[in-house]
Protein backbone atom coordinates (compact mmCIF):
# COMPACT_ATOMS: atom_id res chain seq x y z
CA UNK A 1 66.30 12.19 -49.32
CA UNK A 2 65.57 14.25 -52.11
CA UNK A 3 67.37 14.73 -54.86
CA UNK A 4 67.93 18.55 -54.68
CA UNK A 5 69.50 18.12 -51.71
CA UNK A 6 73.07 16.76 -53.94
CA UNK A 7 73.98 20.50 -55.00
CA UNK A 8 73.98 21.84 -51.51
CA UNK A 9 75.69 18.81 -49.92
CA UNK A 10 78.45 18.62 -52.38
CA UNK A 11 78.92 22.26 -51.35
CA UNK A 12 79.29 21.36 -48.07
CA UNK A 13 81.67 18.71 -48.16
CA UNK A 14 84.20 20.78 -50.29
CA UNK A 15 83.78 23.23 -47.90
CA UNK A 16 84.23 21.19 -44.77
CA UNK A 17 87.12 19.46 -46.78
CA UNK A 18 88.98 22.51 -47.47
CA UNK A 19 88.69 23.52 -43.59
CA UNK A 20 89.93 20.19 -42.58
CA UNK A 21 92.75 20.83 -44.57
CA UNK A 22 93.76 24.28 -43.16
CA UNK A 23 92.96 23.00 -39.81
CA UNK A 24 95.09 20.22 -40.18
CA UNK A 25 98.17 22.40 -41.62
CA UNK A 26 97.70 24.87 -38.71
CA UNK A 27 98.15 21.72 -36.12
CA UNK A 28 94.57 22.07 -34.83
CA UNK A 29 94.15 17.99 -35.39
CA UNK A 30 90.86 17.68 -33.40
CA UNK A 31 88.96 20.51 -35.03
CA UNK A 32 90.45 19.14 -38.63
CA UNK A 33 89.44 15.66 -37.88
CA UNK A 34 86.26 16.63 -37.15
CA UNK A 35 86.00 18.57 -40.18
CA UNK A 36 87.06 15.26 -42.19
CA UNK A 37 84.56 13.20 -40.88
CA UNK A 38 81.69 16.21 -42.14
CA UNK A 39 82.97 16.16 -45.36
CA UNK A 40 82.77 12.21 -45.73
CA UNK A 41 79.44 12.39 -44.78
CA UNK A 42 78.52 15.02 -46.71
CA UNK A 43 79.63 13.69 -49.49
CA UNK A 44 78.13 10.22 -48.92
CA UNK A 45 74.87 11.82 -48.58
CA UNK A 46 74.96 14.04 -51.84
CA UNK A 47 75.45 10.71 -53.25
CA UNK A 48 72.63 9.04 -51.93
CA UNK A 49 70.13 11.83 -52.47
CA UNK A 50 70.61 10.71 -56.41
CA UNK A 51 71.24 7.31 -56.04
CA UNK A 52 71.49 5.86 -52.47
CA UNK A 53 73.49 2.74 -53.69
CA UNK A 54 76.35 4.88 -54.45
CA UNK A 55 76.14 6.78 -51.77
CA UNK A 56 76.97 3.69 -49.76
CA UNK A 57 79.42 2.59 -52.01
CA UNK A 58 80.97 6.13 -51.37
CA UNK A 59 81.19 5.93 -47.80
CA UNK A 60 82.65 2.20 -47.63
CA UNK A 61 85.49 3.29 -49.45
CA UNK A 62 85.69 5.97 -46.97
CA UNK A 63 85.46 3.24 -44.26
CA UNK A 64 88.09 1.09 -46.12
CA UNK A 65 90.46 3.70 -46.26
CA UNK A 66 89.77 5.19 -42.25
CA UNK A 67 90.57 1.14 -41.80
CA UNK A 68 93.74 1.15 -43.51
CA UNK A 69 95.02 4.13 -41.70
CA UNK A 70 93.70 2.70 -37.94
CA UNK A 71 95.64 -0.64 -38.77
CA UNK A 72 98.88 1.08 -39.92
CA UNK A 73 99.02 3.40 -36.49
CA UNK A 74 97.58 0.28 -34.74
CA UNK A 75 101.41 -1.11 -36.12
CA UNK A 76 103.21 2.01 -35.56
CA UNK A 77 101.98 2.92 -31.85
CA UNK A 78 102.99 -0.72 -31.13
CA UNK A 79 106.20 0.64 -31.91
CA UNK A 80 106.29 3.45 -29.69
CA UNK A 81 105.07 5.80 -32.73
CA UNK A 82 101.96 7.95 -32.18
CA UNK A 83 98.77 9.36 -34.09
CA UNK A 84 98.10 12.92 -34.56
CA UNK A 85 94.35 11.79 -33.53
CA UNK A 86 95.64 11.69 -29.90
CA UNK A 87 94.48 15.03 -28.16
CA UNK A 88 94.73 14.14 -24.88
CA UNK A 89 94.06 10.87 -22.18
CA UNK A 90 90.52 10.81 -23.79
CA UNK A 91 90.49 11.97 -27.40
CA UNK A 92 93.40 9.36 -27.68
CA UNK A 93 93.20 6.77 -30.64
CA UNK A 94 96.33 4.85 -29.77
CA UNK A 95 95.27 3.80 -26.16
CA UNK A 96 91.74 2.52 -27.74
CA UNK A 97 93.65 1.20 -31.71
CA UNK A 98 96.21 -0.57 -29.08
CA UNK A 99 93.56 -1.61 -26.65
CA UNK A 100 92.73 -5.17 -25.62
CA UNK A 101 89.49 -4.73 -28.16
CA UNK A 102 91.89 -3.56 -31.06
CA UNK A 103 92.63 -7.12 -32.04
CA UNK A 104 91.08 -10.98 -32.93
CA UNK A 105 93.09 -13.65 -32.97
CA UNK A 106 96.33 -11.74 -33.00
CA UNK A 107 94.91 -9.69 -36.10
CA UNK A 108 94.00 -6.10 -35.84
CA UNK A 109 90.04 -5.74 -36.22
CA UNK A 110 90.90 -2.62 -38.61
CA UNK A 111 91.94 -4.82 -41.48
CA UNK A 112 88.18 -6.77 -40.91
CA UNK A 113 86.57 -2.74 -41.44
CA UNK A 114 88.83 -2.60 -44.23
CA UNK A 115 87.49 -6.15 -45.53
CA UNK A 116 84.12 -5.44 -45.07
CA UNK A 117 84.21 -2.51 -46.51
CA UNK A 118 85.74 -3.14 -49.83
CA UNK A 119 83.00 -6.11 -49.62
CA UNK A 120 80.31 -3.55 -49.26
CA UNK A 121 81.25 -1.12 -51.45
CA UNK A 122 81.59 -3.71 -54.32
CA UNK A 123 77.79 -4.93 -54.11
CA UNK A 124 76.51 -1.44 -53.36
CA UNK A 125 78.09 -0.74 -56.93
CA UNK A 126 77.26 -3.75 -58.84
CA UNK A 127 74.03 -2.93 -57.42
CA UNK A 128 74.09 0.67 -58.32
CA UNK A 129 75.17 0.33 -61.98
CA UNK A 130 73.35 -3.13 -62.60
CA UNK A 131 70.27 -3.23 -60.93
CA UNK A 132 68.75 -5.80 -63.11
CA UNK A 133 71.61 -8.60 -62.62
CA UNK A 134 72.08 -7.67 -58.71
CA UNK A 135 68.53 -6.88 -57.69
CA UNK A 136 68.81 -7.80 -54.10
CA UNK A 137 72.14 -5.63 -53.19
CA UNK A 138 70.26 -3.33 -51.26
CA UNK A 139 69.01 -6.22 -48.70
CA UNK A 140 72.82 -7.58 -48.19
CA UNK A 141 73.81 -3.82 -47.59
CA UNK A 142 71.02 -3.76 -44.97
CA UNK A 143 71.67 -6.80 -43.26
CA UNK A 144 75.44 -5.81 -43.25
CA UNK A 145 74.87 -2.56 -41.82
CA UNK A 146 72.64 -3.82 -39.29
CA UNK A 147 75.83 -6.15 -38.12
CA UNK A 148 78.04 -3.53 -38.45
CA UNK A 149 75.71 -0.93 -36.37
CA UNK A 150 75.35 -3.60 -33.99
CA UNK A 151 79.44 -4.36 -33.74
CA UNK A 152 79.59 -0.16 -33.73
CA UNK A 153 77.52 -0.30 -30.67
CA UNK A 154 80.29 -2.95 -28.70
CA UNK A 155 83.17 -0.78 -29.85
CA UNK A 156 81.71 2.42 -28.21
CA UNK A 157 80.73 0.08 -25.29
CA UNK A 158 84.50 -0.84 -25.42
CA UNK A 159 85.51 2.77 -25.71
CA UNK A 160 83.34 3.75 -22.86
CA UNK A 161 84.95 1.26 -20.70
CA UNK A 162 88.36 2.08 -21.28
CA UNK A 163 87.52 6.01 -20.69
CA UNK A 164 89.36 7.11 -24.11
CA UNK A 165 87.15 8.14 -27.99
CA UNK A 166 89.12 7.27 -31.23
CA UNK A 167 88.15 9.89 -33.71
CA UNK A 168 88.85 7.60 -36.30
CA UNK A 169 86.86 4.88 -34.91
CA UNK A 170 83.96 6.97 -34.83
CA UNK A 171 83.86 8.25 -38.34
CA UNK A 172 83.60 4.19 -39.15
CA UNK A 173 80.58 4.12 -36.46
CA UNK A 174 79.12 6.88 -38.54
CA UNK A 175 79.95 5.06 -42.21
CA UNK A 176 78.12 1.85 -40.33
CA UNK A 177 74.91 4.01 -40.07
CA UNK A 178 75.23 5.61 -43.65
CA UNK A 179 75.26 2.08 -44.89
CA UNK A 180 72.39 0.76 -43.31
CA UNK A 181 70.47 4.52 -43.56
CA UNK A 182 71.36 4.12 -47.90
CA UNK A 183 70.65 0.27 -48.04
CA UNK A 184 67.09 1.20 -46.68
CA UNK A 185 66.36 3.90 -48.54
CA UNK A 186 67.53 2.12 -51.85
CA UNK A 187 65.06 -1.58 -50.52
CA UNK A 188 62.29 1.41 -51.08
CA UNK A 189 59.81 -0.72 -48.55
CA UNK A 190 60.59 -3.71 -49.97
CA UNK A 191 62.25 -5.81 -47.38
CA UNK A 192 62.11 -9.61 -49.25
CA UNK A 193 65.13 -8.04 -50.93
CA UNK A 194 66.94 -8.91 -47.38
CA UNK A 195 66.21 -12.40 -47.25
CA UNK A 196 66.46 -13.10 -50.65
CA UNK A 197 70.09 -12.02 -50.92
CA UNK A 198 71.58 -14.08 -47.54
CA UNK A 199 69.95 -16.90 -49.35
CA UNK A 200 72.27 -15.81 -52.13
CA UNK A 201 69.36 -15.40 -55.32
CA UNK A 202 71.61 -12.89 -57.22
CA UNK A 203 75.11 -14.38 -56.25
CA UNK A 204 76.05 -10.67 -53.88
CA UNK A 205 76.36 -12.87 -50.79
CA UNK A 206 78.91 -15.00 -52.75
CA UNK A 207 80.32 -12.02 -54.42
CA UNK A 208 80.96 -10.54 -51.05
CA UNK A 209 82.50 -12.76 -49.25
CA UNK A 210 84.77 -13.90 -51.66
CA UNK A 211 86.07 -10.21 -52.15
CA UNK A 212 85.93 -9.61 -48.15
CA UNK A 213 88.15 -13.15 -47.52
CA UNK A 214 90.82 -11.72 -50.34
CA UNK A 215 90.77 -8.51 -49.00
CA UNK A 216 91.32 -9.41 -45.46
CA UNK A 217 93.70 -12.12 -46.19
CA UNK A 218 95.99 -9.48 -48.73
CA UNK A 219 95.33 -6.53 -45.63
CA UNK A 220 96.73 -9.41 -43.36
CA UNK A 221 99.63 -10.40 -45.31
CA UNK A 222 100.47 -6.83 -46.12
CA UNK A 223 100.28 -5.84 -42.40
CA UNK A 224 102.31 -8.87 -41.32
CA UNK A 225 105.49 -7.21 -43.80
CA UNK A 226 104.97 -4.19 -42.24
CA UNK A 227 108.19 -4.73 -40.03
CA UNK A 228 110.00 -3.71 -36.93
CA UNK A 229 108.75 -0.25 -37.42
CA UNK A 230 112.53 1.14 -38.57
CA UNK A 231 114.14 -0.95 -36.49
CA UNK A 232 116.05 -3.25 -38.72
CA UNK A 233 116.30 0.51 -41.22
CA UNK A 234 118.12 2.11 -38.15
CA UNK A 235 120.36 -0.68 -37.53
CA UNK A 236 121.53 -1.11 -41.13
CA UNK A 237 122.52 2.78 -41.51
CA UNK A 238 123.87 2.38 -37.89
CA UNK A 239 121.75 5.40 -36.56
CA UNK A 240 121.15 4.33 -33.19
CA UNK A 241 119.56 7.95 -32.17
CA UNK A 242 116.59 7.21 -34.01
CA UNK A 243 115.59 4.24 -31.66
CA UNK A 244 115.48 6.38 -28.12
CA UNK A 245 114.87 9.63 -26.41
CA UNK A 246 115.77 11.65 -23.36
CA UNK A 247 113.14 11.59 -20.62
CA UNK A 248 111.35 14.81 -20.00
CA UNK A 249 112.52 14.24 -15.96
CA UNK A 250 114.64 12.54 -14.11
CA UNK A 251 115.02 8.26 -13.78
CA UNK A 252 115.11 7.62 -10.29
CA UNK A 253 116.13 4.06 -8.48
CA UNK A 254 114.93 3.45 -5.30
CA UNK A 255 116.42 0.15 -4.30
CA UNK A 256 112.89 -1.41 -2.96
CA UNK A 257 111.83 -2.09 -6.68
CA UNK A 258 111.67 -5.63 -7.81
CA UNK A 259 114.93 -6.50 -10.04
CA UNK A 260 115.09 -9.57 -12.68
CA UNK A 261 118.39 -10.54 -13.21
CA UNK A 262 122.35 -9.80 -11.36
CA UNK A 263 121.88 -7.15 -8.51
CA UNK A 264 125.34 -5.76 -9.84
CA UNK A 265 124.54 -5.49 -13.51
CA UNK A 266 126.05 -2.24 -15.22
CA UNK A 267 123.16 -1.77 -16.88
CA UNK A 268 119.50 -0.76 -16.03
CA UNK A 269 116.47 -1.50 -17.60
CA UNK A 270 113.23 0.38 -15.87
CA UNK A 271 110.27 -0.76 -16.90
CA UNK A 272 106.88 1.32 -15.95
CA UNK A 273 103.95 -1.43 -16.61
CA UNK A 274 100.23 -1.48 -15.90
CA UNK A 275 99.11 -5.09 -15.27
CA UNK A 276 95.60 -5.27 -17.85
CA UNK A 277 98.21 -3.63 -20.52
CA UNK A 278 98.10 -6.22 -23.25
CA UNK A 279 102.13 -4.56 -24.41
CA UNK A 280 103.33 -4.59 -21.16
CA UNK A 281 102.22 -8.51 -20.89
CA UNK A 282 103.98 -9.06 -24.72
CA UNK A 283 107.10 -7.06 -23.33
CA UNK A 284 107.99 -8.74 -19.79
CA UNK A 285 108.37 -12.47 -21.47
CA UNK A 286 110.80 -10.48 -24.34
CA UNK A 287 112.38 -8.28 -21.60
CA UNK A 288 113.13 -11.45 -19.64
CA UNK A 289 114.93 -13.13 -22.87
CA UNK A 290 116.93 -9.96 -23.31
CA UNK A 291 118.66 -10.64 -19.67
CA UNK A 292 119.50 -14.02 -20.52
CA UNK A 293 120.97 -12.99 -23.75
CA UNK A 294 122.46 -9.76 -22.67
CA UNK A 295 124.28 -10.80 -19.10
CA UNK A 296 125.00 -7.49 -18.20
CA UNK A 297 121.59 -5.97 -17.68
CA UNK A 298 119.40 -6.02 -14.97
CA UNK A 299 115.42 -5.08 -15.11
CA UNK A 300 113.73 -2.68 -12.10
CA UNK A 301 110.37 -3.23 -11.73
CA UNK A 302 107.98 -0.54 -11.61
CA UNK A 303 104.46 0.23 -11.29
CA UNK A 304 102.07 2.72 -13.21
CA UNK A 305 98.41 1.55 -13.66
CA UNK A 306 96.22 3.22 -15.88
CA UNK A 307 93.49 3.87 -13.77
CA UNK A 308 92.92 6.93 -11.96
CA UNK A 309 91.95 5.30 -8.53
CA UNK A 310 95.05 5.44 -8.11
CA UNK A 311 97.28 7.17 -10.60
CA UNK A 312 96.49 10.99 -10.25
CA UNK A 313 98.45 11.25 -13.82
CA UNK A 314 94.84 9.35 -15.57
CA UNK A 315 91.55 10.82 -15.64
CA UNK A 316 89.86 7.92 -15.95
CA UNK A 317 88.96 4.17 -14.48
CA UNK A 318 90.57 2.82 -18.36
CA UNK A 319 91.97 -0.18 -16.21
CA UNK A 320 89.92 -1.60 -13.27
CA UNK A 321 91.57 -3.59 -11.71
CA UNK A 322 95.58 -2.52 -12.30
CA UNK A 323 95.67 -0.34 -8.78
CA UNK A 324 94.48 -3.74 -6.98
CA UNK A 325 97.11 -6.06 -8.96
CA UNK A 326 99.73 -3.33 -8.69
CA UNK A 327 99.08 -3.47 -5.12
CA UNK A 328 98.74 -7.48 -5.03
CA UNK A 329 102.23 -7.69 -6.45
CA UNK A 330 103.62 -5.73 -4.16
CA UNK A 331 102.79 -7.54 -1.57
CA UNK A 332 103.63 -10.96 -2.88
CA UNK A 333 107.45 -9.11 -3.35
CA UNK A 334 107.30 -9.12 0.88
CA UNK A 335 106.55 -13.01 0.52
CA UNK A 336 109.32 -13.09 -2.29
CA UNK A 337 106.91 -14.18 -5.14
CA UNK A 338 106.79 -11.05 -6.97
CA UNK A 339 107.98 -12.65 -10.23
CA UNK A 340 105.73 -15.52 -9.81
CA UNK A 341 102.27 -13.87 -9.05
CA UNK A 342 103.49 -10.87 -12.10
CA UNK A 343 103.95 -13.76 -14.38
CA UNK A 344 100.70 -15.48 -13.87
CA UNK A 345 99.24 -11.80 -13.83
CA UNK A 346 99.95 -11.36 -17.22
CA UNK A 347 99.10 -14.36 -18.36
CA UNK A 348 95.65 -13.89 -17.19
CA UNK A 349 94.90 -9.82 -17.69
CA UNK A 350 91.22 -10.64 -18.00
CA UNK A 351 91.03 -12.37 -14.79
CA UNK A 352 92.10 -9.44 -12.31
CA UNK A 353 88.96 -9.08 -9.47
CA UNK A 354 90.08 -9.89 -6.41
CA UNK A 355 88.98 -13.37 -6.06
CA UNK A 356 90.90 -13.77 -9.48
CA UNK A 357 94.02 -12.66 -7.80
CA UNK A 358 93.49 -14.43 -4.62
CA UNK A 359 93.11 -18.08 -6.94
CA UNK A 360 96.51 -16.81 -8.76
CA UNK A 361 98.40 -16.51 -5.41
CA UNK A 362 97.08 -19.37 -4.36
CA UNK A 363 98.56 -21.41 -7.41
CA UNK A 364 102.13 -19.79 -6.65
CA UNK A 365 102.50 -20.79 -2.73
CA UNK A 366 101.62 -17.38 -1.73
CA UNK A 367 100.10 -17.24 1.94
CA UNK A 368 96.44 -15.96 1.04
CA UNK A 369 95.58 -14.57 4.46
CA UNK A 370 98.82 -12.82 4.77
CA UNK A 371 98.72 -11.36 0.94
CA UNK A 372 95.15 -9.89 1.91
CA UNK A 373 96.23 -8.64 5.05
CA UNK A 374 98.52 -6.93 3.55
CA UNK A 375 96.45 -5.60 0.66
CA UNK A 376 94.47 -3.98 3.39
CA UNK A 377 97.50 -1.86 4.91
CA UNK A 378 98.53 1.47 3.75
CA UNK A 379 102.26 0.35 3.35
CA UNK A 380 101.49 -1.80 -0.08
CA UNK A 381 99.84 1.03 -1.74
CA UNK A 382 102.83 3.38 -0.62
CA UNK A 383 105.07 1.52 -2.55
CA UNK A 384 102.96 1.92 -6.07
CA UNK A 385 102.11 5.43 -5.48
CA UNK A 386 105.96 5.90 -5.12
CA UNK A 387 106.10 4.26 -8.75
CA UNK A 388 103.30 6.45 -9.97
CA UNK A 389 105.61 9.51 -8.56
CA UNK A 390 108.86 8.43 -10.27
CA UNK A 391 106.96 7.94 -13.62
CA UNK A 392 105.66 11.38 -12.81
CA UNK A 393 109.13 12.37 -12.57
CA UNK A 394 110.59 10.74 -15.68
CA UNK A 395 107.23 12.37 -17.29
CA UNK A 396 106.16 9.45 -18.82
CA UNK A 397 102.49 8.99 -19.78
CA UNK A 398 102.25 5.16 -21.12
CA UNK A 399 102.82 1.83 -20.60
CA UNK A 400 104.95 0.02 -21.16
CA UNK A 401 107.75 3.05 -21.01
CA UNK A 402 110.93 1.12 -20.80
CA UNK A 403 113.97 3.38 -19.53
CA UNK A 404 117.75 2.47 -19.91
CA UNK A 405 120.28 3.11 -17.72
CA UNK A 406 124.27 2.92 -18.17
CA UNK A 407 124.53 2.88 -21.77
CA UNK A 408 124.35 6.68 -22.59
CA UNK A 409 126.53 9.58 -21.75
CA UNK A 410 123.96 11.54 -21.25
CA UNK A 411 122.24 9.28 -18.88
CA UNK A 412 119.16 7.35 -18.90
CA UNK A 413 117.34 7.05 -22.25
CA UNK A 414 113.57 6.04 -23.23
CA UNK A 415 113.49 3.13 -25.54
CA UNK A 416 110.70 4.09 -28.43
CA UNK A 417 110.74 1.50 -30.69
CA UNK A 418 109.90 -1.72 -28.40
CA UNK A 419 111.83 -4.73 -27.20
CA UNK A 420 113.65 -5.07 -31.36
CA UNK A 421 115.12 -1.95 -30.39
CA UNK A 422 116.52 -2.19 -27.10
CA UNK A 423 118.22 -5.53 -28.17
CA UNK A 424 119.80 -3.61 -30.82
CA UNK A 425 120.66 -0.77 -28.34
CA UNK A 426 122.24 -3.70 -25.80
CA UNK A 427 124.32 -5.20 -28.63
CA UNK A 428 125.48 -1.94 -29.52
CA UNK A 429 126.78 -0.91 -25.94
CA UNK A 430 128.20 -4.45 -25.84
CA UNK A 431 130.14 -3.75 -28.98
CA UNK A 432 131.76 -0.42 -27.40
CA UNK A 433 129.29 2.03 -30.10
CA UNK A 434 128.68 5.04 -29.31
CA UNK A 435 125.81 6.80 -28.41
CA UNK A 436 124.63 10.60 -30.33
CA UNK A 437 123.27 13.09 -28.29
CA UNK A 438 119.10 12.92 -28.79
CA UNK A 439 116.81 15.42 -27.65
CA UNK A 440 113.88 15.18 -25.35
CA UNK A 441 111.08 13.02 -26.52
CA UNK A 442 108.84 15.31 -27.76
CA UNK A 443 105.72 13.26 -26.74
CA UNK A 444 106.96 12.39 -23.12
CA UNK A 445 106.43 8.95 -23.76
């Protein structure tokens, strides 16, 4: 790129900055979002059209900080919190940041962009401002973009099979490809650069990973303090309003639901879960220990997989095979297993086709011909689609949505901040508190 090309790109990212900004105090979040990610990479490419080592240096930071901000909402939606980058069912960066790709090893893979970032953006600028000393920068910046390009590529594959696009997550796709597109233009042709630096000749592979391992085990630590998300905040000032919501609709019972726990419990927990919902799976095990330690509740079972070959309320196949293990649960209930096969369900969310599920039933002394014979009637489906209708009706839009009965005046009330909270909310009806009026949760979770 040439270097008269830095005037005019500057110029554009201030512009595109200042629109983001106007957007974004105007509540248009998509159009400012978008006009965000232009300015970043406007910027990074002014940058590089002088000195493309610190144009990549330029956009890792923007990729560290994108990073930051994905694992912090990845935290908050986990706690029933929500991004202004959701749009809609598709331009939705919880359901992808919360996703069953969002994490390794119980970490979020944000803090790893944030890592690797930082790590790039330090041996881009060593590289930049001491080219002498750290000769062979460029060819560690190219080899990492070309893992990062090719780890871009899985996400989108990732994001294509859930049916949903993370604005966020794509303005670190695009920082991937300004890394590898400055690391190349700064090698100049000369690709020994490359292998000379993984074999470490000018110490940036050492450099790097030493600064990526601090970074990601600080980012981890850091992340790990975050909290209960106001939980523990809300208890100490004894605001209990700030910890649930009205429904936009109605809570409706049935009495052919699954129940865990007394049948004559005064109070009701409904839970709406999807079965390849990695939340819903970390939620029934803690929803189970809440009935043992609070006697007088009693969970209802219901049904509401993301998937729209079933659920009308979806626009998309996000979750494959939930309609089929919706349905296979259903019809273990008849057989009296529900709880059993559910368990086992959720222990196994990757492991849904239907010879998956047949194995599963199997293992829990469910009659296999009779499960599939019912799978194969109308009467099992019924029954979710009846679930799908009452979560219609409650207008909730996620899983899990976990609705309480008998504890407010006002009537049922949507737990928003997780299983923390609605042990605090269960101790508090046990203790006689009472509960402030709250208004209708604004983003019909």
């Amino acid at each position: 790129m040439k270097p008269s090309m830095k005037t005019p790109l500057l110029a554009l990212a201030g512009l595109a900055a200042v629109a983001a900004l106007g957007l974004a105090a105007a509540g248009q979040s998509f159009a400012s979002i978008l006009a965000g990610i232009a300015a970043g990479t406007a910027a990074s490419l002014a940058f590089m059209a002088g000195a493309p080592l610190a144009g990549v240096a330029c956009a890792s930071l923007l990729g560290a900080a994108v990073s930051a901000y994905l694992a912090l909402q990845h935290h908050t939606a986990l706690q029933g919190g929500a991004s202004f980058c959701n749009v809609d069912e598709v331009i939705n960066c919880d359901l992808v940041n919360t996703s069953v790709y969002s994490e390794v090893g119980g970490i979020p893979i944000a803090l790893f962009g944030f890592a690797f970032y930082l790590a790039i953006a330090l041996v881009a600028l060593a590289g930049h401002l001491q080219a002498g000393k750290h000769g062979h920068a460029a060819g560690l910046v190219v080899a990492g973009g070309l893992v990062a390009c090719a780890y871009a590529a899985f996400l989108i594959w990732a994001s294509a099979t859930l049916g949903a696009v993370c604005l966020f997550c794509v303005a670190t796709y695009i920082v991937d490809a300004l890394v590898l597109l400055g690391g190349w233009w700064a090698l100049a042709g000369d690709t020994s650069h490359i292998g000379n630096a993984l074999v470490g000749k000018d110490g940036s592979l050492g450099r790097a990973i030493t600064v990526g391992v601090v970074a990601l085990i600080v980012a981890t630590v850091g992340y790990r303090s975050l909290g209960d998300g106001g939980v523990s905040e809300a208890a100490a000032m004894g605001d209990l309003s700030q910890l649930y919501a009205l429904p936009g609709g109605d809570v409706v019972v049935r009495g052919d639901e699954p129940v865990w726990g007394k049948p004559g419990a005064k109070w009701t927990l409904v839970e709406w879960v999807d079965y390849e919902c990695p939340y819903c799976a970390r939620a029934a095990g803690q929803v189970k220990d809440l009935v043992a330690k609070h006697p007088d509740l009693k969970v209802v079972h219901k049904h509401y997989p993301l998937s729209n070959s079933c659920n009308p309320n979806v626009s998309n196949a996000m979750h494959e095979h939930a309609c089929n293990a919706a349905v296979a649960a259903v019809c273990a209930q008849d057989q009296g297993r529900f709880w059993e096969l559910n368990e086992l369900m959720f222990k196994n969310q990757k492991y849904l086709g239907p010879e998956d599920i047949a194995f599963m039933a199997e293992q829990v002394g469910l009659d296999t011909e009779a499960l599939a014979a019912c799978m194969a009637e109308p009467e099992a489906k019924a029954t979710v689609d009846a679930d799908i209708t009452d979560g219609s009706t409650a207008d909730i839009h996620s899983t899990p949505t976990l609705a309480l009965l008998g504890v407010h005046p006002d009537g049922a009330i949507i737990v928003t901040k997780g299983t923390e909270a609605l042990d605090l909310l269960l101790s508090a009806a046990e203790s006689g508190a009472e509960f402030p009026p709250r208004k209708p949760d604004s983003h019909g979770h």
